[in-house]
C-alpha atoms as a PDB file:
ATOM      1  CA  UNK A   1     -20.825  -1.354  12.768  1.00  0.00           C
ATOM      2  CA  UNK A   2     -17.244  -2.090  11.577  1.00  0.00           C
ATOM      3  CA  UNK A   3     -15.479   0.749   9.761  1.00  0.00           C
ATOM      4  CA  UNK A   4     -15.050   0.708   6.097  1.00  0.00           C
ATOM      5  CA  UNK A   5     -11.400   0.227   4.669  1.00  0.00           C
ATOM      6  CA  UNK A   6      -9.417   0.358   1.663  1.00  0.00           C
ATOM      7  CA  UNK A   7      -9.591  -3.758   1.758  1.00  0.00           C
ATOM      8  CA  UNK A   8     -13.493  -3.653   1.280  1.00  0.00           C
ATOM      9  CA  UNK A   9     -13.136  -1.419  -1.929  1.00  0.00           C
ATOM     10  CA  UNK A  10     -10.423  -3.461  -2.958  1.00  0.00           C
ATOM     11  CA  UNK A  11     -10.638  -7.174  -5.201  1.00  0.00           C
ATOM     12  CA  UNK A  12      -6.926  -8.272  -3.919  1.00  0.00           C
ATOM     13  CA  UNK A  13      -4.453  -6.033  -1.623  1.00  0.00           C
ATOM     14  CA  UNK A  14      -1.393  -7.359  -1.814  1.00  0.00           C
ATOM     15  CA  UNK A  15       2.453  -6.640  -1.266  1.00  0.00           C
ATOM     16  CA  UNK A  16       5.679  -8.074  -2.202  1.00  0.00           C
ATOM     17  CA  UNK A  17       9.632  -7.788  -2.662  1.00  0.00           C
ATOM     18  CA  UNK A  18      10.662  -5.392  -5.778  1.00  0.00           C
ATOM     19  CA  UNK A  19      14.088  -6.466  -5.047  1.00  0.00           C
ATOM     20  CA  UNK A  20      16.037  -6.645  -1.656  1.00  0.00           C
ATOM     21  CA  UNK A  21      15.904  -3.673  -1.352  1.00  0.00           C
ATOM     22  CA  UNK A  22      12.348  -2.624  -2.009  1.00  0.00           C
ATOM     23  CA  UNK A  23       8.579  -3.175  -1.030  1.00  0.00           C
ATOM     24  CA  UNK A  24       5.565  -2.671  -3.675  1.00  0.00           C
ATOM     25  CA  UNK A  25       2.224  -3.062  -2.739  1.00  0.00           C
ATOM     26  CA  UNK A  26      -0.351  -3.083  -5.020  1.00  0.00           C
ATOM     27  CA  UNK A  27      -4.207  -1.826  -4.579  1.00  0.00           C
ATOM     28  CA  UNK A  28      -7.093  -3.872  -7.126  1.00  0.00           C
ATOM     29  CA  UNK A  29      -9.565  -2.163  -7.190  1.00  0.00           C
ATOM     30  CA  UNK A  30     -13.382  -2.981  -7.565  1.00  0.00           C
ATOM     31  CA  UNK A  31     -14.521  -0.475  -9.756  1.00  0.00           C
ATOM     32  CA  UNK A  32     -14.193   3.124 -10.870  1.00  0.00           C
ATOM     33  CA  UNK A  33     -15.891   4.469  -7.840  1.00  0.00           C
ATOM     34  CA  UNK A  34     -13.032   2.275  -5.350  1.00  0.00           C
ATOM     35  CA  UNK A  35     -10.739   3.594  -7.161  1.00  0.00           C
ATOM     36  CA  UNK A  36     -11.863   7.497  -6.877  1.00  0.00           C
ATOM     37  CA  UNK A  37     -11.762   7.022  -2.971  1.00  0.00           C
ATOM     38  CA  UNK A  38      -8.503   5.029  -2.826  1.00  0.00           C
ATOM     39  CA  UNK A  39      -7.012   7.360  -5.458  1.00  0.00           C
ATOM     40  CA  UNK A  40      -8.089  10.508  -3.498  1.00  0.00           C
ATOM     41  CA  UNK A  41      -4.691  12.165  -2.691  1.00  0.00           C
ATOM     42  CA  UNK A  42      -6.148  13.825   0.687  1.00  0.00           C
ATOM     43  CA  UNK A  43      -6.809   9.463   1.765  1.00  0.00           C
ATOM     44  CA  UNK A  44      -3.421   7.998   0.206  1.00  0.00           C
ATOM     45  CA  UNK A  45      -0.582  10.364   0.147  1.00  0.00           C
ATOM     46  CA  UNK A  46       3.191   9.653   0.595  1.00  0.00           C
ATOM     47  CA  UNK A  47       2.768  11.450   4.462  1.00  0.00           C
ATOM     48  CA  UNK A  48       0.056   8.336   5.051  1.00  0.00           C
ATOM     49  CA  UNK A  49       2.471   5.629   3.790  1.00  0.00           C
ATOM     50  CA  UNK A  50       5.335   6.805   5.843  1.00  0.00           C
ATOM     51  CA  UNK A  51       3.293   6.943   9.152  1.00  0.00           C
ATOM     52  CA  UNK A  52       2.268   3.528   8.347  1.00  0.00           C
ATOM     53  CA  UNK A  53       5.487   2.018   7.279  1.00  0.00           C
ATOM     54  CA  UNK A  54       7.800   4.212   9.365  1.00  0.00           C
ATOM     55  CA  UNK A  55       9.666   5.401   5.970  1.00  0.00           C
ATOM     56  CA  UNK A  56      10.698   8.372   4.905  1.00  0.00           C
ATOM     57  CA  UNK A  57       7.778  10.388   3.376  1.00  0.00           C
ATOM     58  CA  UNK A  58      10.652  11.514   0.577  1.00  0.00           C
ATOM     59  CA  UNK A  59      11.310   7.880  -0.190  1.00  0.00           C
ATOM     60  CA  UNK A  60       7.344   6.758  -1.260  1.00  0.00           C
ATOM     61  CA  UNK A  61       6.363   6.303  -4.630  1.00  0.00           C
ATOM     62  CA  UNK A  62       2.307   6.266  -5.508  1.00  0.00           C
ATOM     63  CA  UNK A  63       1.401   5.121  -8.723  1.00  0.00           C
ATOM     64  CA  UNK A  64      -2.255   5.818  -9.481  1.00  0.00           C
ATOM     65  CA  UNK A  65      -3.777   4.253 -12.813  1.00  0.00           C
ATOM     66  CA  UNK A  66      -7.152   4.619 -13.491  1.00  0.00           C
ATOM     67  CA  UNK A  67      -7.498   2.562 -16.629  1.00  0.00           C
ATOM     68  CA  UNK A  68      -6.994  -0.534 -14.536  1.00  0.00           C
ATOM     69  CA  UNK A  69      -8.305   0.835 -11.238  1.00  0.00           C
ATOM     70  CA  UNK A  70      -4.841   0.673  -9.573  1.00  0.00           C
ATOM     71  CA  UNK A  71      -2.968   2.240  -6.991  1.00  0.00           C
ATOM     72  CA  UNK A  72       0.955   0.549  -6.609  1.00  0.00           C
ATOM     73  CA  UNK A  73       2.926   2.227  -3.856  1.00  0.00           C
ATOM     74  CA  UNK A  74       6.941   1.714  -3.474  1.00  0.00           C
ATOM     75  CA  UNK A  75       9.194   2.274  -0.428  1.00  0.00           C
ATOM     76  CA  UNK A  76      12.155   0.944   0.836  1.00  0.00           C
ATOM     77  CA  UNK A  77      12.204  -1.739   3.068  1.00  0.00           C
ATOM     78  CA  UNK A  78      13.245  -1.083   6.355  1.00  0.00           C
ATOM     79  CA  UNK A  79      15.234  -4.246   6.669  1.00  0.00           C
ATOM     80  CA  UNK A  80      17.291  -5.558   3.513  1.00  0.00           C
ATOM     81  CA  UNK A  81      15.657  -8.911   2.132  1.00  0.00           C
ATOM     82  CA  UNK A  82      17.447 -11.999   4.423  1.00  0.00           C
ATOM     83  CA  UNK A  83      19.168 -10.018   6.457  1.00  0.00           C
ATOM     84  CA  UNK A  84      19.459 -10.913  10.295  1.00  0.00           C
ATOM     85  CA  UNK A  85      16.531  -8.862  11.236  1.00  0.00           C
ATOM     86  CA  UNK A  86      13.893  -9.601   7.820  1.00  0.00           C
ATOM     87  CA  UNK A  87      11.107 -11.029   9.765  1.00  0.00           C
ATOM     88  CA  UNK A  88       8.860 -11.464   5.898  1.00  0.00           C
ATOM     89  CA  UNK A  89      11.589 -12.262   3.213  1.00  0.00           C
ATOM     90  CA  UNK A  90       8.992 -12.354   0.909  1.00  0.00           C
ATOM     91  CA  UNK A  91       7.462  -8.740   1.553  1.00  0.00           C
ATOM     92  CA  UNK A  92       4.097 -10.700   1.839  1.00  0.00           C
ATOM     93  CA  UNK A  93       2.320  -9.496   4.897  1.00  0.00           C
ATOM     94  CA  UNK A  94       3.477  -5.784   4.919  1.00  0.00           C
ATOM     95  CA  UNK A  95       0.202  -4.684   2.868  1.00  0.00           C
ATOM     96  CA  UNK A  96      -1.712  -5.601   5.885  1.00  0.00           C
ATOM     97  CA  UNK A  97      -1.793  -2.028   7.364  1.00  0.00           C
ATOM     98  CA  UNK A  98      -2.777  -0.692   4.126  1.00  0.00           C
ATOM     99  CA  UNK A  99      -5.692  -2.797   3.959  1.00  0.00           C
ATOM    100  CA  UNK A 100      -6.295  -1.372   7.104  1.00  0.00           C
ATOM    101  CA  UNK A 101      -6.804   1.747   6.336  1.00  0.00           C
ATOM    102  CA  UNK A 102     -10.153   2.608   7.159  1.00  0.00           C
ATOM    103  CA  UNK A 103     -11.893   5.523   4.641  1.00  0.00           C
ATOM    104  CA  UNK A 104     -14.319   8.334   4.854  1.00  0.00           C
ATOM    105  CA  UNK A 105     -17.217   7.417   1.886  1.00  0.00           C
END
């Protein structure tokens, strides 16, 4: 048996540039029970999203709104959009480890 994560609770997980110089990922929920889990502050906390993006914890911005069963989460990227080194100009595979995330139900 497979673990759950935040993808199976989710309708779309998805990521993408918010400039050059930032990521945003964005969290679609299911419904208003998804949402409760992913909101949960002890699941998806800044601390989390720096282990997994290697960012400083000070840097992360969650958004959490309920009304549309949403979590968007901001960080700076690592690697400035086109620069030598950007591997995903777009920003479109880094939600990948957040999807990832497995959670306790």
């Amino acid at each position: 048996m497979s673990e759950t994560t935040l993808a199976d609770l989710a309708y779309e997980v998805r990521s993408k540039n918010a400039g050059p110089f930032w990521v945003t990922m964005e969290l679609f929920l299911r419904d208003a029970e998804g949402y409760r889990i992913a909101a949960d502050e002890s699941l998806l906390n800044e601390h989390v999203i720096a282990e997994l993006y290697r960012v400083e914890e000070s840097t992360v911005q969650i958004f959490r709104i309920p009304s549309l069963n949403v979590v968007k989460i901001s960080f700076p990227r690592p690697i400035s959009q086109g620069s030598l080194r950007d591997r995903d100009m777009h920003a479109g595979q880094h939600h990948v480890p957040l999807a990832r995330l497995p959670i306790r139900t």
